[in-house]
Protein backbone atom coordinates (compact mmCIF):
# COMPACT_ATOMS: atom_id res chain seq x y z
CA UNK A 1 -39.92 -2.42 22.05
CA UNK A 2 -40.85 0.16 19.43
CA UNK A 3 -38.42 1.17 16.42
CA UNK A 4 -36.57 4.42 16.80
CA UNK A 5 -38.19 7.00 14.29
CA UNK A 6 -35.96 7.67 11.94
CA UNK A 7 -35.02 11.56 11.48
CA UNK A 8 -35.49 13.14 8.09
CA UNK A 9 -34.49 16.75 6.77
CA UNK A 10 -38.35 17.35 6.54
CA UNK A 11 -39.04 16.30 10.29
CA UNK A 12 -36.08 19.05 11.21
CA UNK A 13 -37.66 21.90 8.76
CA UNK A 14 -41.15 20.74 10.35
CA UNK A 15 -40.00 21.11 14.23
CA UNK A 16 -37.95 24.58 13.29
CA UNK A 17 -40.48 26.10 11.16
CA UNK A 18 -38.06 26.83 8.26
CA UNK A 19 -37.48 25.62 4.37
CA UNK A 20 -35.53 22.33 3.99
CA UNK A 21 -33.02 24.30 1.37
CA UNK A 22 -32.35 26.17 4.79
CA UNK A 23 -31.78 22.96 6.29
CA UNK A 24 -29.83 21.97 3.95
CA UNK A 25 -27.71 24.65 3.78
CA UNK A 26 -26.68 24.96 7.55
CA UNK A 27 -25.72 21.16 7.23
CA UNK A 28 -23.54 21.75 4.11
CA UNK A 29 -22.28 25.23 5.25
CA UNK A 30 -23.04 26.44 1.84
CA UNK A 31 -25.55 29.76 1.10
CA UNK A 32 -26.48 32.32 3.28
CA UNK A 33 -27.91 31.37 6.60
CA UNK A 34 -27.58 33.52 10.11
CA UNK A 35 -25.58 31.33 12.77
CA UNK A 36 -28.78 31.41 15.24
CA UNK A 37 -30.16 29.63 12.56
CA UNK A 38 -27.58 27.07 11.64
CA UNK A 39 -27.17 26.71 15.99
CA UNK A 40 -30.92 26.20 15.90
CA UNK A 41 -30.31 23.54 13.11
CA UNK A 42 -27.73 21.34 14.69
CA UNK A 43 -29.03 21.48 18.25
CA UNK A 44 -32.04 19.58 16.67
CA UNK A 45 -29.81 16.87 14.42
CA UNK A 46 -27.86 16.28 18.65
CA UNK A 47 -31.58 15.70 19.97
CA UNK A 48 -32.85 14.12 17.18
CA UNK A 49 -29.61 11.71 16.37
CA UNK A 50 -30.30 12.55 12.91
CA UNK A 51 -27.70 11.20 10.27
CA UNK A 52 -27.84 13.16 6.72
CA UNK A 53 -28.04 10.47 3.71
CA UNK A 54 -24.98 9.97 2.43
CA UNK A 55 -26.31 10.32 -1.35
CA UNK A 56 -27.81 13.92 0.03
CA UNK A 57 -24.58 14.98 1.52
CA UNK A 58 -22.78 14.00 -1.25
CA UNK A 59 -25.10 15.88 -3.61
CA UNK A 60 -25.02 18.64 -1.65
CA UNK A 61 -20.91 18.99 -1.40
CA UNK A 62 -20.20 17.84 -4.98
CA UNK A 63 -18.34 14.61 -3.96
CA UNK A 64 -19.44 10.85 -3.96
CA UNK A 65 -17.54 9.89 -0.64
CA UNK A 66 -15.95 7.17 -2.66
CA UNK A 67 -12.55 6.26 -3.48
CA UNK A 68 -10.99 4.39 -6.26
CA UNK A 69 -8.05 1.81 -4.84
CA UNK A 70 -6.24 0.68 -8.15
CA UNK A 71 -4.13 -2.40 -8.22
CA UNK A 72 -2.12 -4.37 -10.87
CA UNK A 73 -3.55 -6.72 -12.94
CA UNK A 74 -0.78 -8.83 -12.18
CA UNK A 75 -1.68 -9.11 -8.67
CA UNK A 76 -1.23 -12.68 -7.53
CA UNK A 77 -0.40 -14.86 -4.81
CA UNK A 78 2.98 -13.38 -4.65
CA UNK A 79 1.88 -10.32 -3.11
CA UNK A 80 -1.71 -11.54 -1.18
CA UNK A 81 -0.31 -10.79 2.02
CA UNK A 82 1.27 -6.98 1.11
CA UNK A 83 -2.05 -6.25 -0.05
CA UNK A 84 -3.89 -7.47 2.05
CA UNK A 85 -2.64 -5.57 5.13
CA UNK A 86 -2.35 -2.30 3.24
CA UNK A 87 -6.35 -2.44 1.71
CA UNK A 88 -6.86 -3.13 5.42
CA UNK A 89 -5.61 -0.19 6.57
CA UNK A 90 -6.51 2.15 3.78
CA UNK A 91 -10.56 0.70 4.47
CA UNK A 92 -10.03 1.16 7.56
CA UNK A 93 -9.51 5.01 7.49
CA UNK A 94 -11.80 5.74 4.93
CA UNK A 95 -14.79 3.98 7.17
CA UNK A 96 -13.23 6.28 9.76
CA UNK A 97 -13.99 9.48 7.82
CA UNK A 98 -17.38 8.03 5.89
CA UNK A 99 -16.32 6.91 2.64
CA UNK A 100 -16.43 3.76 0.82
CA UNK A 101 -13.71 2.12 -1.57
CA UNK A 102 -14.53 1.04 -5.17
CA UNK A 103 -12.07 -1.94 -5.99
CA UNK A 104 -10.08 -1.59 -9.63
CA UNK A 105 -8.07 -3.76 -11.32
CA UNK A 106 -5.09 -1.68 -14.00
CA UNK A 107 -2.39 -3.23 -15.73
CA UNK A 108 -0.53 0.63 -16.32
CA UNK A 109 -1.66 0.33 -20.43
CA UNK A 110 -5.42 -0.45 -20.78
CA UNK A 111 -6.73 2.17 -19.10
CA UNK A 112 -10.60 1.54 -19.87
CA UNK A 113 -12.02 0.77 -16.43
CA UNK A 114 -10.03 3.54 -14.78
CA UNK A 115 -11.27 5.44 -17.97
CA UNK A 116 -14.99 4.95 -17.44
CA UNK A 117 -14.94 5.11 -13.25
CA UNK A 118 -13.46 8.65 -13.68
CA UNK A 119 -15.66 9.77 -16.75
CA UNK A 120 -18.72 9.03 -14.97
CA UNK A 121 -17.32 10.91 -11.75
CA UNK A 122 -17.54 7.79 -9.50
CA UNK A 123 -14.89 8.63 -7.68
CA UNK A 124 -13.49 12.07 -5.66
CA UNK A 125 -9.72 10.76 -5.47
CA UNK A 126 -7.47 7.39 -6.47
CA UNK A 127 -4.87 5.16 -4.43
CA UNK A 128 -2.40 3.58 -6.75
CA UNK A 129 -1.00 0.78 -4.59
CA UNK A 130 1.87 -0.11 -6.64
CA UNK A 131 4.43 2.29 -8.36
CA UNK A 132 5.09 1.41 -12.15
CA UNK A 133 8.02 2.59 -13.83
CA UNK A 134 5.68 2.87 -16.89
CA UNK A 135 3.74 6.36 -15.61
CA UNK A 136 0.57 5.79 -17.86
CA UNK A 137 -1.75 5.46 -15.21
CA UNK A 138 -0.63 8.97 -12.93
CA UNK A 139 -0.34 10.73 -16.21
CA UNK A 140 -3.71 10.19 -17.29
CA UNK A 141 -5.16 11.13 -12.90
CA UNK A 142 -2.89 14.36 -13.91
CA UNK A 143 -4.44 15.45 -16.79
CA UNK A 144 -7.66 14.52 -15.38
CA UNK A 145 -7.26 16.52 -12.04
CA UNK A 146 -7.66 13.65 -10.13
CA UNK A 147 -6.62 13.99 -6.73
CA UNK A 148 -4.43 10.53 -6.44
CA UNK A 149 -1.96 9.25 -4.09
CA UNK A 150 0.91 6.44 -4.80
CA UNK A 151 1.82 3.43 -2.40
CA UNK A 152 5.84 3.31 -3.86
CA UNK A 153 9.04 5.61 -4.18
CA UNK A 154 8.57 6.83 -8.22
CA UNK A 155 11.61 7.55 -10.11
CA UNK A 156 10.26 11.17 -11.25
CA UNK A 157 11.03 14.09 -9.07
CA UNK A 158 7.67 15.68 -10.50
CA UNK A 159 7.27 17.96 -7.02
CA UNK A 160 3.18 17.97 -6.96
CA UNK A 161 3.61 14.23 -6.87
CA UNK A 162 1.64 12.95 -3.48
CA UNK A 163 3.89 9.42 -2.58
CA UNK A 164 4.40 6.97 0.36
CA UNK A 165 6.44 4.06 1.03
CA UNK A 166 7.91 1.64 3.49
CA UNK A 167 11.76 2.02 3.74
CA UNK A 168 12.86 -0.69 1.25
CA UNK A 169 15.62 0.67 0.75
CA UNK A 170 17.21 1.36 4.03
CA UNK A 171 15.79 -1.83 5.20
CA UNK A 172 17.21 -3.51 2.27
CA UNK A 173 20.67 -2.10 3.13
CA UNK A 174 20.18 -3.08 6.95
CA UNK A 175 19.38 -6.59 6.34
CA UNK A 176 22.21 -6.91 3.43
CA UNK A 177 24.71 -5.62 5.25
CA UNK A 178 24.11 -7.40 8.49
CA UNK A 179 24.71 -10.68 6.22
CA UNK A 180 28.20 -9.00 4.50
CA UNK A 181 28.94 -8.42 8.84
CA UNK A 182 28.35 -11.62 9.14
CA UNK A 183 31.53 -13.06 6.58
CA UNK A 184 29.37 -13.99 3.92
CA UNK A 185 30.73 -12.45 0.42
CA UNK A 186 28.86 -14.29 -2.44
CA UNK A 187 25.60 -12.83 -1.95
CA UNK A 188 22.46 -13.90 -4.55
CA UNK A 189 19.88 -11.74 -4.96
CA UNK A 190 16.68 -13.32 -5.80
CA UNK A 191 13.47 -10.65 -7.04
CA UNK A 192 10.29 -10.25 -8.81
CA UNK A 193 9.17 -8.40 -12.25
CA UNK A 194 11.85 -5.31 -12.51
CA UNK A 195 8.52 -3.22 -13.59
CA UNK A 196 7.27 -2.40 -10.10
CA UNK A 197 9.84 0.47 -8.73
CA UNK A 198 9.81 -1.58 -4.97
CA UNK A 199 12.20 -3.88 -6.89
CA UNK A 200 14.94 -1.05 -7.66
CA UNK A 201 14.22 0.18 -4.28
CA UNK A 202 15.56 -3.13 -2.67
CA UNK A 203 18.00 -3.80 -5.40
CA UNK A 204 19.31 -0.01 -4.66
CA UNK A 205 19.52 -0.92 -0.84
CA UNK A 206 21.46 -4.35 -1.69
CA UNK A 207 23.80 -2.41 -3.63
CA UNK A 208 24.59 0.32 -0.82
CA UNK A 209 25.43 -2.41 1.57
CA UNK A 210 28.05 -3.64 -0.72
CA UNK A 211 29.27 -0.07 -1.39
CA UNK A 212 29.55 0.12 2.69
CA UNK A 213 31.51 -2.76 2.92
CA UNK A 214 33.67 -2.36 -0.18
CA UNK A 215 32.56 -5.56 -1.32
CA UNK A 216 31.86 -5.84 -5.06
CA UNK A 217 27.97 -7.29 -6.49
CA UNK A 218 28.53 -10.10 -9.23
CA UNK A 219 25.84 -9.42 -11.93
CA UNK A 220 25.44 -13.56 -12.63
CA UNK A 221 23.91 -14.18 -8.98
CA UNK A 222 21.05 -11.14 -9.29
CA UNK A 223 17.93 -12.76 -10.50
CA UNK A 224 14.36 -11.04 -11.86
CA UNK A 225 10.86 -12.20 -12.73
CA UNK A 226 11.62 -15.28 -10.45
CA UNK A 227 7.66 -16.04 -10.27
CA UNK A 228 7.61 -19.71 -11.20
CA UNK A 229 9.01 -23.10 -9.27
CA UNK A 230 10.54 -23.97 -13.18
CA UNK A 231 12.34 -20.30 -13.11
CA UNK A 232 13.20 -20.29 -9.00
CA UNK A 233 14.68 -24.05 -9.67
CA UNK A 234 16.88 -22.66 -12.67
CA UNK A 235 18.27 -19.98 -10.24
CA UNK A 236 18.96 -21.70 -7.60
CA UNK A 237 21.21 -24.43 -9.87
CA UNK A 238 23.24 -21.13 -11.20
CA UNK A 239 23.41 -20.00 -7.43
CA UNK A 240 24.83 -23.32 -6.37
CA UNK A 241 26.69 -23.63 -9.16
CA UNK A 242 28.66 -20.09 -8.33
CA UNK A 243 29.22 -21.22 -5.10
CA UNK A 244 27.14 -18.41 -3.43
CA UNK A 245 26.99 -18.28 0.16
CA UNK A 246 24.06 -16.99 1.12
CA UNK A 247 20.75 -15.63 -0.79
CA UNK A 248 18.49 -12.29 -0.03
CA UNK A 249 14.68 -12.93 -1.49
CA UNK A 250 12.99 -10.12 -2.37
CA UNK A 251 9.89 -11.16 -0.91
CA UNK A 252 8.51 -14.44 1.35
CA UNK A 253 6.90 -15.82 -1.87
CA UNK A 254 9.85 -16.36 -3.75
CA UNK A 255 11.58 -17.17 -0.29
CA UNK A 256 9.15 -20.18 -0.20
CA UNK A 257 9.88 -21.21 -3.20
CA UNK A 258 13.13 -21.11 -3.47
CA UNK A 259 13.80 -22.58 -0.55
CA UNK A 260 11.78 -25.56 -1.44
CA UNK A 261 14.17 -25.89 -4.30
CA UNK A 262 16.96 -25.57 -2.29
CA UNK A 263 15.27 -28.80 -0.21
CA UNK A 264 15.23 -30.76 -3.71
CA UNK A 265 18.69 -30.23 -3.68
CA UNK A 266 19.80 -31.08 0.08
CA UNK A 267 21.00 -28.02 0.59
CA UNK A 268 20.69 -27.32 4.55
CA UNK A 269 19.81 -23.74 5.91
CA UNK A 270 21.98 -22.36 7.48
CA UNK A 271 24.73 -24.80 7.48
CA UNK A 272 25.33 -25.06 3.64
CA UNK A 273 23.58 -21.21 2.78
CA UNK A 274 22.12 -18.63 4.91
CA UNK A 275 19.28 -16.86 3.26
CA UNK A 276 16.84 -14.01 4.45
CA UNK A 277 14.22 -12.43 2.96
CA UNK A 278 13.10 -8.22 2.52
CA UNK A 279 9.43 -8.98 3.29
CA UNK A 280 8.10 -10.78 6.17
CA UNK A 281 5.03 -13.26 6.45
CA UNK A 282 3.81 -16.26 8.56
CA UNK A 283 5.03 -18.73 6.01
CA UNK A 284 8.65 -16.94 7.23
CA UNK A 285 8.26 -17.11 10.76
CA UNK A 286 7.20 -20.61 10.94
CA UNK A 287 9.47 -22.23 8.38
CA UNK A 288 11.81 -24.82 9.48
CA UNK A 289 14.43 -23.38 10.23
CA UNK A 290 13.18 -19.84 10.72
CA UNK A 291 13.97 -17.36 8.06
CA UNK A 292 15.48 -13.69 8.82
CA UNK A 293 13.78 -11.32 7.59
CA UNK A 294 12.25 -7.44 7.51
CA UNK A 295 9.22 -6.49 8.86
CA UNK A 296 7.59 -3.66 7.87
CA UNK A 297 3.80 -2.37 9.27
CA UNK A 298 2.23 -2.85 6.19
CA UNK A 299 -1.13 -1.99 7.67
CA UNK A 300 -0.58 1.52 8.54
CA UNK A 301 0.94 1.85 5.52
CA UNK A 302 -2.18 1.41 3.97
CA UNK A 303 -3.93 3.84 6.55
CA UNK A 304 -1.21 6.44 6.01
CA UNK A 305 -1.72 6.71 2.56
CA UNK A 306 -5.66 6.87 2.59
CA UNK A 307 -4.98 9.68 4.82
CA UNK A 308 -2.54 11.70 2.40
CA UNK A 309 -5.95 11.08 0.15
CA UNK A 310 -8.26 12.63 2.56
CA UNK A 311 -6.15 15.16 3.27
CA UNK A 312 -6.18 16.65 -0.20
CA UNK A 313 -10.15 16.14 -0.26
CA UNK A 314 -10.45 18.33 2.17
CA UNK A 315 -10.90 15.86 5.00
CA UNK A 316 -9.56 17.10 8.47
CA UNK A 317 -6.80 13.98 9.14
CA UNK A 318 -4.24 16.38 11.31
CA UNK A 319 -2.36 14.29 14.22
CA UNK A 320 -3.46 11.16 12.73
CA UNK A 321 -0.40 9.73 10.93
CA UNK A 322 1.39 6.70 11.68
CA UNK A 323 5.53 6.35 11.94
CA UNK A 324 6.57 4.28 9.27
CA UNK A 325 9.44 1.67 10.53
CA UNK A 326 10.91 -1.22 9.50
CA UNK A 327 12.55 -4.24 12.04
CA UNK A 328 15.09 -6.88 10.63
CA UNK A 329 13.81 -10.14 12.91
CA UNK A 330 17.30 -11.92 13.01
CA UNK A 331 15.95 -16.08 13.36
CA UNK A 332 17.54 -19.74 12.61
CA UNK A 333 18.45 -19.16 8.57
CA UNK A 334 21.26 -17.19 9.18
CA UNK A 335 22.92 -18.21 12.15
C-alpha cells in the first residue's frame, strides 16, 4: 500500500494556477478574492482532503486555537472527581471545534504563570473552573481583554460577566429540606474552605430549606475548612455532643471522612444519624449503607462552559448546549 500524499497550500496554488497568498486568503476569508475563485479553491481542498496546518491557520486568523483552563492551587483529592468530569467535558468540546487546552495552576494572588501565558499571547480565551470570592484573577483577564468564562455563581453582579454553574443551591435546598420532611430538626452542616463561592451557594440553599420549614439553623453545628481526618474527627465529637440528628456534607470527600469517624465512634447510619451528601461519587453509591445524595452532570458542565468560551471567540456553537439538572438519589443513609 502506498502513503496518501499529503496536500500542501503549494500543491493547491500549483493545480489552480494562482499565488498561495490567494490561497490563503480564500481559506481565511480575509482580502479580496472573487467567489469563482474561492469556489475554485475549496472544490480542490474536498478532492484533495487537504487539512490547513493548524500553526498556518492560526497565523493567518490571529488566534492560537488554544485555551487556558485555570484551576486552584489548592486542588486536591477533595475535588479529583468534580474536576475530573468537568476538564472532560470542556476537552471534549474544544477537540470538537479544533483547539487544544493549556493546563494552569492559580492560587487567585500569584498571578505569574497566568501573567506570562497571557503576555506571550498563548492563549485566545481562559476557563476559570472555580469561583473565588477574592476576584484577583477575573480582574486582571478584564483589564487584559481576555475573553474568560467562570465555572461558579460570583457574588458581583458585574453584567459583562460570562458565568455557569450547577444548581447548588436549589439542589442544596431540595436535598435539605427533604431531610427537615423527614422529622429530623438538628441538622449539621459539614463544608470545605469558605473561599470558593460553591460553599455559600450550598450553605445559601441549606439555609432556604430551613426558612421553608420555619425551622431555625444553630450556628455551633455548621462546620468549614473540614479537610483533615484530625479536623472532621473534632466535628463530629461537637456534632454528637449537640445531639444532632442528622448531617449534610458538602461534598463525598468530607462525606468519607466523616463518616469513617462516625464508625470510630459506633455511631450506626441511619439508625443513630442520617446523613447525605450535596455532591455525588462512587465512593457514595457504594458505601455501606448507601449515602443520599445529589447528582449533578458534571461533565456537560464542563462542555457547557467551553462552549460559552467558543462562543465569544467567534466559534459557531448554536444548538449545542446541554440542560443543566441536578437529581437527589434518595439510598440506605437516610431511611
Amino acid at each position: 500500500m502506498t502513503e496518501k500524499k499529503k496536500y500542501t497550500i503549494d500543491d493547491i496554488a500549483r493545480e489552480l494556477g494562482i499565488s498561495k497568498t490567494t490561497v490563503s486568503r480564500a481559506i481565511s476569508g480575509k482580502g479580496r478574492v472573487s467567489q469563482e475563485t474561492r469556489d475554485k479553491v475549496f472544490s480542490c481542498i474536498e478532492k484533495n482532503d487537504y487539512r490547513p496546518n493548524v500553526i498556518a491557520r492560526a497565523l493567518s486568523e490571529s488566534k492560537t486555537y488554544n485555551i487556558g483552563l485555570l484551576l486552584p492551587n489548592d486542588y486536591a483529592e477533595i475535588d479529583f472527581p468534580f474536576f475530573k468530569e468537568c476538564m472532560s467535558g470542556i476537552c471534549e468540546k474544544a477537540a470538537q471545534h479544533n483547539y487544544d487546552i493549556i493546563l494552569l495552576m492559580v492560587d487567585g494572588k500569584d498571578l505569574t504563570q497566568l501573567r506570562r501565558l497571557i503576555s506571550n499571547q498563548k492563549v485566545d480565551g481562559v476557563i476559570v473552573t472555580r469561583a473565588l470570592t477574592n476576584p484577583t484573577v477575573r480582574s486582571y483577564l478584564s483589564e487584559e481583554k481576555v475573553p474568560f468564562v467562570v465555572i461558579g455563581t460570583p457574588q458581583s453582579d458585574d453584567p459583562g460577566l460570562v458565568w455557569i454553574d450547577n444548581q447548588n443551591r436549589e439542589g442544596s435546598r431540595e436535598l435539605t429540606g427533604i431531610l427537615l420532611m423527614k422529622g429530623l430538626r438538628r441538622l449539621a452542616l459539614v463544608g470545605g474552605s469558605r473561599t470558593h463561592l460553591v460553599t455559600s451557594s450550598r450553605v445559601e440553599g441549606f439555609e432556604d430549606a430551613h426558612n421553608d420549614y420555619h425551622v431555625r439553623v444553630d450556628e455551633k453545628l455548621l462546620f468549614f475548612d473540614v479537610d483533615s481526618y484530625a479536623k472532621a474527627a473534632k466535628a463530629a465529637d461537637i456534632i454528637l455532643d449537640e445531639k444532632a440528628d442528622g448531617i449534610v456534607f458538602m461534598d463525598d470527600f468530607i462525606a468519607n471522612m466523616m463518616l469513617g469517624c462516625l464508625r470510630e465512634r459506633k455511631i450506626k447510619i441511619p439508625q443513630d444519624l442520617r446523613v447525605a451528601s450535596l455532591y455525588d461519587s462512587a465512593l457514595l453509591e457504594y458505601h455501606i449503607p448507601a449515602v443520599t445524595s445529589l447528582h449533578f452532570n458534571t461533565r456537560s458542565l464542563g462542555m457547557n462552559a467551553c462552549q460559552l468560551l467558543l462562543d465569544r471567540l467567534g466559534e459557531s456553537v448554536d444548538g449545542e448546549y446541554v440542560p443543566l439538572n441536578y437529581q437527589v438519589i434518595l439510598r440506605e443513609s437516610t431511611k
